[in-house]
Protein backbone atom coordinates (compact mmCIF):
# COMPACT_ATOMS: atom_id res chain seq x y z
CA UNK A 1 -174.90 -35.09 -40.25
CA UNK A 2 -173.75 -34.48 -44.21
CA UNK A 3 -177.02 -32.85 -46.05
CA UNK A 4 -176.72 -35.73 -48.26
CA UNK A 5 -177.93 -37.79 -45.33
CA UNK A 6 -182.10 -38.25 -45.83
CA UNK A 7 -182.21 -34.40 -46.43
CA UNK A 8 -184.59 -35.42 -49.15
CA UNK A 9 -187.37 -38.22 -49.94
CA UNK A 10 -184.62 -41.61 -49.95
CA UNK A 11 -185.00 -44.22 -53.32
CA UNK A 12 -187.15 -46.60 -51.72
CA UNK A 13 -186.62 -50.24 -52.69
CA UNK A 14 -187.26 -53.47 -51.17
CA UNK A 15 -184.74 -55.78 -50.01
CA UNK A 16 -186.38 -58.59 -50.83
CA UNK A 17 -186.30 -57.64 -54.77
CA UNK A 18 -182.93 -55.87 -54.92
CA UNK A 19 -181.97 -59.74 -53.38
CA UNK A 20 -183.60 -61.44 -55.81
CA UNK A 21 -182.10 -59.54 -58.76
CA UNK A 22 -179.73 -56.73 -57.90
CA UNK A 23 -179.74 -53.37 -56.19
CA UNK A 24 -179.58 -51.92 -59.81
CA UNK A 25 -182.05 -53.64 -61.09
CA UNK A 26 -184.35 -53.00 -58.51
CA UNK A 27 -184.13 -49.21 -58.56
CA UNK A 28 -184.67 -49.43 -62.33
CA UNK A 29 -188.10 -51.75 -61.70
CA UNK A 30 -189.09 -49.43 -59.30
CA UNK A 31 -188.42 -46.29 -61.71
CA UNK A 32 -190.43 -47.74 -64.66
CA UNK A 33 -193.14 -49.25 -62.47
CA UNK A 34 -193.84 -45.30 -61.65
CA UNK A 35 -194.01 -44.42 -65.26
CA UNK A 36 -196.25 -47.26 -66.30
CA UNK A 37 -199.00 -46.17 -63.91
CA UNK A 38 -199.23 -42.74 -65.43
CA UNK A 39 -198.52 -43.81 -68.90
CA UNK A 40 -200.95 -44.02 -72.02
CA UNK A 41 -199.48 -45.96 -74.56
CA UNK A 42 -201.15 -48.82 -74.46
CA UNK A 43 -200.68 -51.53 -76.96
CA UNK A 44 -201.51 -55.42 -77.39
CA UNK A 45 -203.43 -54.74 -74.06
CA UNK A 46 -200.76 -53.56 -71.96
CA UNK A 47 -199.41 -50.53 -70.95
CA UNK A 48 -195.99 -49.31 -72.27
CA UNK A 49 -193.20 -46.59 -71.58
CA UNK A 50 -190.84 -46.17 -74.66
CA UNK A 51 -187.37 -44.25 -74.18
CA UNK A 52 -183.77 -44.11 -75.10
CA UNK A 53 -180.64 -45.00 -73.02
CA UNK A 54 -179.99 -41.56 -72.88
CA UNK A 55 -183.40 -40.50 -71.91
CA UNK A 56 -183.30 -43.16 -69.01
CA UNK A 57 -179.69 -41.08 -68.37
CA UNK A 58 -181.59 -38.65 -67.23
CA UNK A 59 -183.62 -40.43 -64.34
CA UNK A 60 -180.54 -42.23 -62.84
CA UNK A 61 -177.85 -39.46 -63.58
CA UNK A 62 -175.66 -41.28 -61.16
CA UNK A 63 -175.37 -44.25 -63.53
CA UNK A 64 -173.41 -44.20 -67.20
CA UNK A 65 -175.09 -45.14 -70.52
CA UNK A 66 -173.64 -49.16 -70.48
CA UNK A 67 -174.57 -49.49 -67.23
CA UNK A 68 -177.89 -48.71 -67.68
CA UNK A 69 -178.02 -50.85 -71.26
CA UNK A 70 -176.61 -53.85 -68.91
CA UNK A 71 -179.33 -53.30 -66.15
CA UNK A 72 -182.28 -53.42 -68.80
CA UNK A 73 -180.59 -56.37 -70.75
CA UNK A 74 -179.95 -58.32 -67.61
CA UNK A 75 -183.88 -57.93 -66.67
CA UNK A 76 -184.61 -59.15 -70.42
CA UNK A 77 -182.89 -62.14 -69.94
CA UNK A 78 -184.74 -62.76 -66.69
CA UNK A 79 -187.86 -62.60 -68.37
CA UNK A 80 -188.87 -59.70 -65.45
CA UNK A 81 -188.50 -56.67 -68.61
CA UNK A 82 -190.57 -56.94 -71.89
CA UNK A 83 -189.10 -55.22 -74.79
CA UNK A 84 -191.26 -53.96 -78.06
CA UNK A 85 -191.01 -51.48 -80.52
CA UNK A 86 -194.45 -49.64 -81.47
CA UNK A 87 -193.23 -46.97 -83.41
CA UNK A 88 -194.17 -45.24 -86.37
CA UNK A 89 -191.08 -45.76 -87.95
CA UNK A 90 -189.62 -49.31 -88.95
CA UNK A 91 -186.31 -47.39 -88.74
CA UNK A 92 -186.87 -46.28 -85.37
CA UNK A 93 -184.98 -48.32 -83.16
CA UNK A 94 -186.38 -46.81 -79.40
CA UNK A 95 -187.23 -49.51 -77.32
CA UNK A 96 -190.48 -49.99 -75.55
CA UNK A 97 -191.20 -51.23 -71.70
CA UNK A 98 -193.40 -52.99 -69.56
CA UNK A 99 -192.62 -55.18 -66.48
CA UNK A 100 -193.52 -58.54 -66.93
CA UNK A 101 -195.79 -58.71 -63.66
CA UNK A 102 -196.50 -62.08 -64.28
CA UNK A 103 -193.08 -63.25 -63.39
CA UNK A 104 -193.33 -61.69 -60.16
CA UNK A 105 -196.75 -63.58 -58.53
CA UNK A 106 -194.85 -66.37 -57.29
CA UNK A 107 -192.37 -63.88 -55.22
CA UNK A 108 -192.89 -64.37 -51.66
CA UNK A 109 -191.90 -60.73 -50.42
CA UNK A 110 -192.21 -59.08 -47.62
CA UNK A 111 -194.74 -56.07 -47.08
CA UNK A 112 -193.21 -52.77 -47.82
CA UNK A 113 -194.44 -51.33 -44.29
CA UNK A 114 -192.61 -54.63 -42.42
CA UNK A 115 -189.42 -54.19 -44.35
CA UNK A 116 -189.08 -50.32 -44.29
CA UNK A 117 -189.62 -50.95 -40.23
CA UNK A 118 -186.38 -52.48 -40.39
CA UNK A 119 -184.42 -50.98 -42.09
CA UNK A 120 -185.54 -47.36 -41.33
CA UNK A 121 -186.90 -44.83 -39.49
CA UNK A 122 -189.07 -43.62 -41.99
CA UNK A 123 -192.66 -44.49 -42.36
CA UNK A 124 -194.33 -44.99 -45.42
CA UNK A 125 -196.31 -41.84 -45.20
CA UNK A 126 -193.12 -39.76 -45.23
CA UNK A 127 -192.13 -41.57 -48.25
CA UNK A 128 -194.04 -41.20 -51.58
CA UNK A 129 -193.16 -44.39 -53.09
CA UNK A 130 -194.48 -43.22 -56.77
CA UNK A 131 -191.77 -40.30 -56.50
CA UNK A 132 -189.60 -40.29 -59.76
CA UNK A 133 -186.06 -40.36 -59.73
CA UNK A 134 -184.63 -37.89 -60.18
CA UNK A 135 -188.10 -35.31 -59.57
CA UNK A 136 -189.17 -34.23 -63.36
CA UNK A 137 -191.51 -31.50 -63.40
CA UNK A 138 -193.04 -33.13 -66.87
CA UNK A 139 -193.70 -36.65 -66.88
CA UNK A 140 -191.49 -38.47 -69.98
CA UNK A 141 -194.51 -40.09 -71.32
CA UNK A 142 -196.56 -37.13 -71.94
CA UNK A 143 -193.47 -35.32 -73.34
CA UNK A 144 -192.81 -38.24 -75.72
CA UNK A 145 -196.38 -38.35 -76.95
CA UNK A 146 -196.04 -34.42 -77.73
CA UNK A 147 -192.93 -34.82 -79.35
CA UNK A 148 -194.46 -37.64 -81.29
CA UNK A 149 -197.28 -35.66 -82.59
CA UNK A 150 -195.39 -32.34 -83.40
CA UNK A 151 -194.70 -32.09 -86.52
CA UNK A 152 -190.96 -33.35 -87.43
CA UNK A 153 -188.30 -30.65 -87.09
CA UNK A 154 -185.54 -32.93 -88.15
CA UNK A 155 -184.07 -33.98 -84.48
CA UNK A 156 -183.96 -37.56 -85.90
CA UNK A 157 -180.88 -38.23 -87.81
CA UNK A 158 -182.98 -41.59 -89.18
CA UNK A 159 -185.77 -39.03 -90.33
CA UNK A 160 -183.33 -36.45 -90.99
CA UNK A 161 -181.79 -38.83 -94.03
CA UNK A 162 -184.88 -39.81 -96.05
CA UNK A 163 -186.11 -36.50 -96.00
CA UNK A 164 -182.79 -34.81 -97.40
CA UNK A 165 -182.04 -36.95 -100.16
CA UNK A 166 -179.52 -39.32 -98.92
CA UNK A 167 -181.92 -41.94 -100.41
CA UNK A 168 -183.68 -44.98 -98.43
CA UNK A 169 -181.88 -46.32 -95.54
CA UNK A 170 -181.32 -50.08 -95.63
CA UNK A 171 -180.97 -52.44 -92.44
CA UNK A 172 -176.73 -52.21 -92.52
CA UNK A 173 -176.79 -47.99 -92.60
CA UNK A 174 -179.47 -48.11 -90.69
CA UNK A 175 -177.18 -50.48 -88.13
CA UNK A 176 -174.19 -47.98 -88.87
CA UNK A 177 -175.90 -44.69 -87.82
CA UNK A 178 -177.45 -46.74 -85.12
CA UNK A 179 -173.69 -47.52 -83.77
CA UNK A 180 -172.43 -43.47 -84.86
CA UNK A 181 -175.65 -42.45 -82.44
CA UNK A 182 -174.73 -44.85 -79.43
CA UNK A 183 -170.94 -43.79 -79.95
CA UNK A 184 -171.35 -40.22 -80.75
CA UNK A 185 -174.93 -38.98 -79.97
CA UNK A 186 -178.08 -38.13 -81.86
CA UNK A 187 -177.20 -34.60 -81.94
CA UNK A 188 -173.23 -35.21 -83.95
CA UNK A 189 -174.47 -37.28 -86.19
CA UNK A 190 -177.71 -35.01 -87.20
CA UNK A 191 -175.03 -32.20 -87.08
CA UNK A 192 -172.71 -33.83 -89.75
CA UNK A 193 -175.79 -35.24 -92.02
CA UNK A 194 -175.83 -31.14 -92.27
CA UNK A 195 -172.99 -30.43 -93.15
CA UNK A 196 -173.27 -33.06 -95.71
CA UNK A 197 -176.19 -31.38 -97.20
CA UNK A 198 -174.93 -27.91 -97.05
CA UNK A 199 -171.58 -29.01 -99.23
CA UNK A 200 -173.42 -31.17 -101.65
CA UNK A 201 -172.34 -34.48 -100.80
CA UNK A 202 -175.49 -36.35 -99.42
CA UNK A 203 -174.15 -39.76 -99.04
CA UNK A 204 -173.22 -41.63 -95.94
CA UNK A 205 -169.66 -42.47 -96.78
CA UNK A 206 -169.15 -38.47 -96.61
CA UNK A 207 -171.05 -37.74 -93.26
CA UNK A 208 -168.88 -41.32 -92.07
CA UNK A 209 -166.18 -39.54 -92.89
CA UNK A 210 -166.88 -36.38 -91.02
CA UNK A 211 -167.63 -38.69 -87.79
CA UNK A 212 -164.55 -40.58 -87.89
CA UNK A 213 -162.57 -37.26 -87.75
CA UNK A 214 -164.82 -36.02 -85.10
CA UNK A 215 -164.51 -39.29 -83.11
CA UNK A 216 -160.53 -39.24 -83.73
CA UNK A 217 -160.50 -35.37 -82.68
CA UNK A 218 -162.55 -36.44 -79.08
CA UNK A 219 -165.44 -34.26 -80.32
CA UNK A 220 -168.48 -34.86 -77.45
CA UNK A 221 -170.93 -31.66 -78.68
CA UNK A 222 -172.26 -29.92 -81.64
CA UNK A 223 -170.51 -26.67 -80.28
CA UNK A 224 -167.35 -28.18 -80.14
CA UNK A 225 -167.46 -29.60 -83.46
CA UNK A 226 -168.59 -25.94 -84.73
CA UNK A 227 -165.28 -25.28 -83.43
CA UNK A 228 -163.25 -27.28 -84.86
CA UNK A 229 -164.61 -26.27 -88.61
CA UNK A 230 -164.02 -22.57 -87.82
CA UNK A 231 -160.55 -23.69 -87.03
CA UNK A 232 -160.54 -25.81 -90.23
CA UNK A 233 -161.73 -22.41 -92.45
CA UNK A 234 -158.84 -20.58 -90.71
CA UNK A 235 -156.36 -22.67 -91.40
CA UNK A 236 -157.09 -22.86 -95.12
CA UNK A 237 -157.16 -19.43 -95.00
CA UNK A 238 -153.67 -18.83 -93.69
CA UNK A 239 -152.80 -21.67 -95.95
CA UNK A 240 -154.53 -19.65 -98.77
CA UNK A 241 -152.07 -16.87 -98.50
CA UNK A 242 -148.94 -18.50 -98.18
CA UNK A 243 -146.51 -17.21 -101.03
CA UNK A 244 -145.64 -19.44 -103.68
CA UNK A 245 -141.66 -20.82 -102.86
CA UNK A 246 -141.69 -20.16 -99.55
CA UNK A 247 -141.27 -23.27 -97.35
CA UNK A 248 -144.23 -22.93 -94.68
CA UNK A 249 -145.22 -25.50 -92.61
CA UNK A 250 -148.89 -26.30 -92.78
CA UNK A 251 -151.23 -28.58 -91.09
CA UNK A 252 -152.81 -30.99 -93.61
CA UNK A 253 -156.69 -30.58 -93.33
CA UNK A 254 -158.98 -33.58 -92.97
CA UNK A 255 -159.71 -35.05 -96.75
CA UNK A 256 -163.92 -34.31 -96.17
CA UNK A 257 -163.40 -30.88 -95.55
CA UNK A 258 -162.61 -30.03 -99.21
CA UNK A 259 -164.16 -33.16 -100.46
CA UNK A 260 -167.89 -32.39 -102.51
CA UNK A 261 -169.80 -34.70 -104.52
CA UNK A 262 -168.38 -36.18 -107.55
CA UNK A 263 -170.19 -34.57 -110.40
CA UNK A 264 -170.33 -35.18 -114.19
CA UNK A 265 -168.16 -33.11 -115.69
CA UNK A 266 -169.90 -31.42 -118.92
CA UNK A 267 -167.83 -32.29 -122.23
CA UNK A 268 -165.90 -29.28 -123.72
CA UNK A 269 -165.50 -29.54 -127.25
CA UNK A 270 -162.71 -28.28 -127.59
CA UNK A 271 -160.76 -29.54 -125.47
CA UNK A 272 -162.18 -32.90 -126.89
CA UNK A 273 -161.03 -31.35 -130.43
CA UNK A 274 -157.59 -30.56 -129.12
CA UNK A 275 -157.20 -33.74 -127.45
CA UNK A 276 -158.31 -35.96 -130.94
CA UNK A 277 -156.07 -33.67 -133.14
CA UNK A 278 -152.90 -34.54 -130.54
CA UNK A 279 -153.54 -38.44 -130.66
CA UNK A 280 -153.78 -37.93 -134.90
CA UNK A 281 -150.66 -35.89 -134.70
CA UNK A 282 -148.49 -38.93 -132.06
CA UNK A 283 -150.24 -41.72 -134.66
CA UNK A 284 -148.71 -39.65 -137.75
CA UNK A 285 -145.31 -39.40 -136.02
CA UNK A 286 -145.55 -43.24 -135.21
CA UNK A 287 -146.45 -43.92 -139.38
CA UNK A 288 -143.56 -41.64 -140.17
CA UNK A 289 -140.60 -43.41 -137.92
CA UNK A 290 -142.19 -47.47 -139.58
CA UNK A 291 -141.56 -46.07 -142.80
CA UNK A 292 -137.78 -44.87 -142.23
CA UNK A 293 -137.26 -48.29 -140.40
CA UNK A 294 -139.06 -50.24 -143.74
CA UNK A 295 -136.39 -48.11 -145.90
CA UNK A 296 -133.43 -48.83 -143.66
CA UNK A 297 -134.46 -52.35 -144.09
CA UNK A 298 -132.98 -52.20 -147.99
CA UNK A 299 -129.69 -51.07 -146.99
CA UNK A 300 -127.04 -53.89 -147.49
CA UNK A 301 -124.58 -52.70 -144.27
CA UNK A 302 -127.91 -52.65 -142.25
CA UNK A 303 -128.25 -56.14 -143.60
CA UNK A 304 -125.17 -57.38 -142.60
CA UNK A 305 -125.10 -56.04 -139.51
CA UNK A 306 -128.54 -57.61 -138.67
């Protein structure tokens, strides 16, 4: 028998509710009602587990981000998942959990111990039905709550862009790094607020910029995008020490790279001398040709030839 054949403790769901609202959706009920027991955020009276799509990535590895965002919205829209959002930030956008157990006291189901009978061999004792998928040593809750309470270390590009003077966010940026985050990840768009910083150009049209080119380049990690400015240095280095008239071939570099903050340029006076004297000097020369026309105006053969 293949050793991925009940070599270890199977997902254990019932029948009954992966009939009633999907196979899917069922392993992800079952998931969150073994965090829920163990967690300790309660709020408005009810406990609460709180976690990106990424972080649920991690519990059903076998499943991609947008599945996983269709599971939980198609439980929403059953009414079986409540959403919330406790956090400390308005500009937070993690959803919060809780099963809507309500919803579920007019199921008639079956006993797990009756259906597991058919369906399997196993008894219930084998099983442990609180088991998380897949086994985490560190229960997400608890980790959450320490992250929460550490102090910030800038892992949260929303965070990360009040505190470096990119100014307030708004609802629309806030939507736009939302979208850059789901597209990208977290970790890119942190990565090119950064860079932003470090080159003087703290707005988010400039770190836009640098995530459009990393999005057109196929960029997926912070490493790789580390790569692809080293490349970016090397090329305007090479391009640096090309000869003046020789016809070389280079490879244009994207327009952020160079790019830095527009910045008031202080007034040198005198170039602003130079430049007044040259405008008196064209204005003289204009004075001097209406004069010559005025006297060629007298002359009778100019006269009849007009």
């Amino acid at each position: 028998m293949s050793k991925l054949l009940l070599d270890e403790s199977p997902i254990l769901v019932l029948p009954s509710l992966a009939e009633k609202v999907g196979l899917n959706e069922a392993i992800f009920l079952q998931q969150l009602n073994y965090w829920l027991k163990d967690s300790n955020n309660i709020r408005d009276g009810h406990t609460w587990v709180y976690n990106t799509y990424e972080d649920w990535q991690e519990q059903f590895p076998f499943w991609s981000v947008s599945t996983i965002r269709r599971v939980i919205t198609k439980l929403e829209n059953a009414d079986l998942l409540i959403i919330g959002n406790f956090n400390k930030l308005k500009i937070d956008k993690t959803k919060w959990y809780r099963i809507n157990y309500e919803a579920f006291k007019g199921v008639n189901s079956p006993s797990v111990q009756s259906e597991q009978s058919e369906c399997s061999e196993w008894t219930v004792e084998q099983v442990n039905l609180n088991r998380p998928l897949p086994e985490i040593t560190t229960e997400i809750t608890s980790k959450k709550k320490e992250e929460e309470e550490a102090p910030a270390t800038g892992g949260n590009p929303f965070r990360f862009f009040e505190e470096n003077g990119f100014g307030t966010i708004g609802g629309y940026i806030a939507q736009k790094i939302g979208k850059w985050c789901d597209d990208l990840s977290d970790e890119l768009v942190l990565e090119s607020m950064k860079i932003a910083v470090e080159r003087g150009a703290k707005s988010w049209s400039y770190v836009e910029k640098i995530l459009i080119n990393w999005a057109d380049k196929k960029i997926k990690t912070v490493d790789q995008a580390n790569a692809l400015i080293l490349a970016y240095k090397e090329k305007q280095s090479k391009q640096g020490k090309v000869r003046k008239g020789y016809a070389t071939r280079t490879e244009k570099l994207p327009g952020w790279f160079n790019e830095q903050e527009d910045k008031q340029q202080p007034i040198n006076p005198k170039a602003n001398t130079t430049g007044v004297e040259q405008k008196r000097a064209e204005l003289n020369e204009t004075l001097r040709k209406l004069r010559e026309r005025s006297s060629n105006d007298g002359d009778p053969l100019r006269q009849g030839n007009d």
